[in-house]
N, C-alpha and C. Protein backbone atom coordinates (compact mmCIF):
# COMPACT_ATOMS: atom_id res chain seq x y z
N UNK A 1 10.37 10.67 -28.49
CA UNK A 1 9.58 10.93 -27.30
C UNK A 1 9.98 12.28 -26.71
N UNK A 2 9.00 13.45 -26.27
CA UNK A 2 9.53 14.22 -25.22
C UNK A 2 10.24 13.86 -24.20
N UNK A 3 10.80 15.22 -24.15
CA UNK A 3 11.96 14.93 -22.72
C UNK A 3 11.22 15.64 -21.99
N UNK A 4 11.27 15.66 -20.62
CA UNK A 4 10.78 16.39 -19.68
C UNK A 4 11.57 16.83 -18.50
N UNK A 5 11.40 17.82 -17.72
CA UNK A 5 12.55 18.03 -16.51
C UNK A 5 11.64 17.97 -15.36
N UNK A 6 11.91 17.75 -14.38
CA UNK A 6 11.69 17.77 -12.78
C UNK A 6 12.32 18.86 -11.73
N UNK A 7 12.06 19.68 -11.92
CA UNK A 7 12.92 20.55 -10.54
C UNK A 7 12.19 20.66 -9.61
N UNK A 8 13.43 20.24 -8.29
CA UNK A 8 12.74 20.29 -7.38
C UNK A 8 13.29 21.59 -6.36
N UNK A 9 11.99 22.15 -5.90
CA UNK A 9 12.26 23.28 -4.76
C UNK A 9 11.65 23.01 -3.60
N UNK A 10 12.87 23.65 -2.60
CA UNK A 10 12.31 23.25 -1.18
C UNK A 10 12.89 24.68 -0.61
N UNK A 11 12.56 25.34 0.00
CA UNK A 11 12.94 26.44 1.00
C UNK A 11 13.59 26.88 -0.01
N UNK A 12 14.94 27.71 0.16
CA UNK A 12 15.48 28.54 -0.55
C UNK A 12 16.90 27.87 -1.13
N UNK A 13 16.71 26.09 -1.14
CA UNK A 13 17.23 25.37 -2.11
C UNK A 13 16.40 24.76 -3.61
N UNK A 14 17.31 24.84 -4.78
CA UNK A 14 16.04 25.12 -5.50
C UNK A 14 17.54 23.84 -7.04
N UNK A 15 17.03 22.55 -6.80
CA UNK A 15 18.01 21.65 -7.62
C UNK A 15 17.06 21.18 -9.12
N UNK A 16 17.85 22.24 -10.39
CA UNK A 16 17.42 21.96 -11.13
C UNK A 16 17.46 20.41 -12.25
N UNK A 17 16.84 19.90 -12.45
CA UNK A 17 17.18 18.81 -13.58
C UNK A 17 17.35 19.09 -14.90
N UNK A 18 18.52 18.80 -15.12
CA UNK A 18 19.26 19.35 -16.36
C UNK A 18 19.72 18.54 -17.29
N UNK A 19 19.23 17.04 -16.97
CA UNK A 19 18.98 15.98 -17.90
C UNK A 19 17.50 15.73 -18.32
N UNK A 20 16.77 15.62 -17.08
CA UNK A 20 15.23 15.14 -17.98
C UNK A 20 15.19 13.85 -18.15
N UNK A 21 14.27 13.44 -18.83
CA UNK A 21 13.63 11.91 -18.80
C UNK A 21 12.91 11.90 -19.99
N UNK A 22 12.78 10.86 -20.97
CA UNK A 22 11.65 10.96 -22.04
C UNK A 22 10.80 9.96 -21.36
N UNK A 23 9.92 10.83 -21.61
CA UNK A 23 8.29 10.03 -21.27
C UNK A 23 7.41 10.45 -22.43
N UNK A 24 6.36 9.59 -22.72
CA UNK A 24 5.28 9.32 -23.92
C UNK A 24 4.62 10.40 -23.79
N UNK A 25 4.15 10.92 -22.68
CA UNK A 25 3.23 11.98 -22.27
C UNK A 25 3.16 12.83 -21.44
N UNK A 26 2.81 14.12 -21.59
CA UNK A 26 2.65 14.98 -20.10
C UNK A 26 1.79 14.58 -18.65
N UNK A 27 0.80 13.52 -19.16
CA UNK A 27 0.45 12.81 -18.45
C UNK A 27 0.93 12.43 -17.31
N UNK A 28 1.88 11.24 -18.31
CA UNK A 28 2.99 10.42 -17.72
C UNK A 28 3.77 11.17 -16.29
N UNK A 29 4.07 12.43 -17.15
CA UNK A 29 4.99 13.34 -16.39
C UNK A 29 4.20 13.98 -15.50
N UNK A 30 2.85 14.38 -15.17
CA UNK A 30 2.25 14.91 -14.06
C UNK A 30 2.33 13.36 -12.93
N UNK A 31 1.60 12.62 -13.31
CA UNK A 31 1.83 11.17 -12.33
C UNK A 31 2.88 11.35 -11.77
N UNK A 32 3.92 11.32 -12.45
CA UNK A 32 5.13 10.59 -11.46
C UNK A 32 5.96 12.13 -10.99
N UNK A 33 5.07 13.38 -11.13
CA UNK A 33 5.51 14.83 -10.36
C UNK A 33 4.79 14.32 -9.09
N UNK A 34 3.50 14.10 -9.23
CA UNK A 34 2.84 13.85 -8.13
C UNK A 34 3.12 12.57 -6.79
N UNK A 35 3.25 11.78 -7.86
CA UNK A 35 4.30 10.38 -6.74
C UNK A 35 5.45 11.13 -6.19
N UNK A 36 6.25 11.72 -6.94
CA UNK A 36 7.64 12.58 -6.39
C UNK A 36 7.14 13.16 -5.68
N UNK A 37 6.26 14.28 -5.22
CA UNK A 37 5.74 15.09 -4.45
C UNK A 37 5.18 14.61 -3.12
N UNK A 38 4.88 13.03 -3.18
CA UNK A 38 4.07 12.37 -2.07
C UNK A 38 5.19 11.62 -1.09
N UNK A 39 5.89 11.24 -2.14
CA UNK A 39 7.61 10.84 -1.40
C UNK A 39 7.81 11.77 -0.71
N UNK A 40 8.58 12.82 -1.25
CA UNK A 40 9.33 14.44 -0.58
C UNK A 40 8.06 14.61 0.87
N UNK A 41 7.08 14.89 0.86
CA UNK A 41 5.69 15.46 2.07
C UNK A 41 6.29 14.14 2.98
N UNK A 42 5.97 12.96 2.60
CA UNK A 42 6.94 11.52 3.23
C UNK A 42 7.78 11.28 4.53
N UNK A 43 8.92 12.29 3.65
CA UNK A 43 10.27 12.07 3.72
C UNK A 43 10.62 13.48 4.72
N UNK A 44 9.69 14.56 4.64
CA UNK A 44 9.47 15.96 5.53
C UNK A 44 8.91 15.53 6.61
N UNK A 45 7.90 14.46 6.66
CA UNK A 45 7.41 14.41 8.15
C UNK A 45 7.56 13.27 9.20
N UNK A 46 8.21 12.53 8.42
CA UNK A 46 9.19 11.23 9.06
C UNK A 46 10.73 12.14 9.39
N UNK A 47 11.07 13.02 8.83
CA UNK A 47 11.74 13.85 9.51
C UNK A 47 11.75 15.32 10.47
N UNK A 48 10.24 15.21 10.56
CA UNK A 48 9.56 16.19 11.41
C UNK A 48 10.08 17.61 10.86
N UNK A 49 10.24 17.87 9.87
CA UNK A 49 10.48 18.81 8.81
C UNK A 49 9.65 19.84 8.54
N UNK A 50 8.86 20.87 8.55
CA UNK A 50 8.53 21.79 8.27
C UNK A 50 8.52 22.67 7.30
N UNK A 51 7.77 22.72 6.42
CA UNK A 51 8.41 23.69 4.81
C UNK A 51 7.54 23.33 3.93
N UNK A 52 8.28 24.09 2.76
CA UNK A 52 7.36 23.67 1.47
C UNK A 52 8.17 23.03 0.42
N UNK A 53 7.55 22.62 -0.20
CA UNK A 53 7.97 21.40 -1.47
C UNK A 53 7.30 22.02 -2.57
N UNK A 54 8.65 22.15 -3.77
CA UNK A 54 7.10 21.91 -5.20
C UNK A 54 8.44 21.30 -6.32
N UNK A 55 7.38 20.92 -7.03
CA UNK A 55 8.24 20.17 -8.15
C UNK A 55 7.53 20.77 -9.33
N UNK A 56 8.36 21.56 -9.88
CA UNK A 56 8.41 21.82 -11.25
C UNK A 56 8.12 21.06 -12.72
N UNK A 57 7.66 20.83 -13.21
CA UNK A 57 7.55 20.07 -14.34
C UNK A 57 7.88 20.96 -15.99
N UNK A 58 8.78 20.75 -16.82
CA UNK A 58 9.19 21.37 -17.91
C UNK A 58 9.26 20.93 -18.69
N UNK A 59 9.03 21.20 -20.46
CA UNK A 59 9.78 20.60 -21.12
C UNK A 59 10.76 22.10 -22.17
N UNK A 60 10.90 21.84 -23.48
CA UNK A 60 11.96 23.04 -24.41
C UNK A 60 11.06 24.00 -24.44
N UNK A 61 9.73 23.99 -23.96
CA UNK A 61 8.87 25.23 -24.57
C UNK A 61 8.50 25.60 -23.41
N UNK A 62 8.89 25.44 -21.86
CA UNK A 62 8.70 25.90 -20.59
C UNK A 62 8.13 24.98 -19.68
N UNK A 63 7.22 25.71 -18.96
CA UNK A 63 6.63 24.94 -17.59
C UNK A 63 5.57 24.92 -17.87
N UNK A 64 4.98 23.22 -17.37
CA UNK A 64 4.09 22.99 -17.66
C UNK A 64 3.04 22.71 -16.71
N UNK A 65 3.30 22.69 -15.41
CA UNK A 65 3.05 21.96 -14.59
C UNK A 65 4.01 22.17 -13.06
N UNK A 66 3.36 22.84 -11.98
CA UNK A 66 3.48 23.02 -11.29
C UNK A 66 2.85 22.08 -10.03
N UNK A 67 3.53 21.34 -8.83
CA UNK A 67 3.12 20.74 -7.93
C UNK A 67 3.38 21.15 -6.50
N UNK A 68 2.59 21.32 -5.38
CA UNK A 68 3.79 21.86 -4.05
C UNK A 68 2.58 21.27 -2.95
N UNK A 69 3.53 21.47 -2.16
CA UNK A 69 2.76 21.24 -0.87
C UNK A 69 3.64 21.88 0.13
N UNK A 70 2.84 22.15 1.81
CA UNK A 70 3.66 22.91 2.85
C UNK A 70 3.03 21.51 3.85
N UNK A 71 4.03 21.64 4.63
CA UNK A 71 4.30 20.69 6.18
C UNK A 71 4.08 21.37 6.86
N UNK A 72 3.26 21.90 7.63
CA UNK A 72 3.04 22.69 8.49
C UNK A 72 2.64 21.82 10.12
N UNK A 73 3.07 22.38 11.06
CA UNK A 73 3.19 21.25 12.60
C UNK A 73 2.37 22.04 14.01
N UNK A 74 1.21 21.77 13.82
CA UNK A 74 0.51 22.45 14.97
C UNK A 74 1.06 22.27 16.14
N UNK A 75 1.40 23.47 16.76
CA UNK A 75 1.42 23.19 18.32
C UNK A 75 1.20 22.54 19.37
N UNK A 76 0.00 22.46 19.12
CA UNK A 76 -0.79 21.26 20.30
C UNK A 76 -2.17 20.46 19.24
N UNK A 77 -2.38 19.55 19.25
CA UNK A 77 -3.15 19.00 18.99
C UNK A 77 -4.61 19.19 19.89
């Protein structure tokens, strides 16, 4: 099975995965970038957090797959 990596970047912390995961498919591996990505947006605004998120997706032959999002907090409603 492919291996795949996950890195995740947030502001100008940037934690690479340097084990990976085998999954059946790139598929597989966009899904659960995207679940990861919906957690993290989550987990930014239950902490009233501000920024951007992206999760990387890789495998031995590069990047395949890019995901991000920004938290952004209007002033006034």
């Amino acid at each position: 099975m492919p291996r795949f990596h996950f890195d995740y970047h947030e502001a100008e912390r940037v934690t690479i995965d340097e084990v990976g995961q085998e999954l059946q498919t790139a598929d597989v591996a966009r899904r659960m970038a995207m679940v990861a990505l919906g957690e993290a947006v989550r987990d930014f605004t239950l902490a009233a957090r501000p920024g951007s998120i992206a999760i990387v997706v890789r495998n031995n032959a590069g990047i395949l797959l890019r995901v991000c999002a920004l938290i952004d907090e209007a002033e006034s409603w």
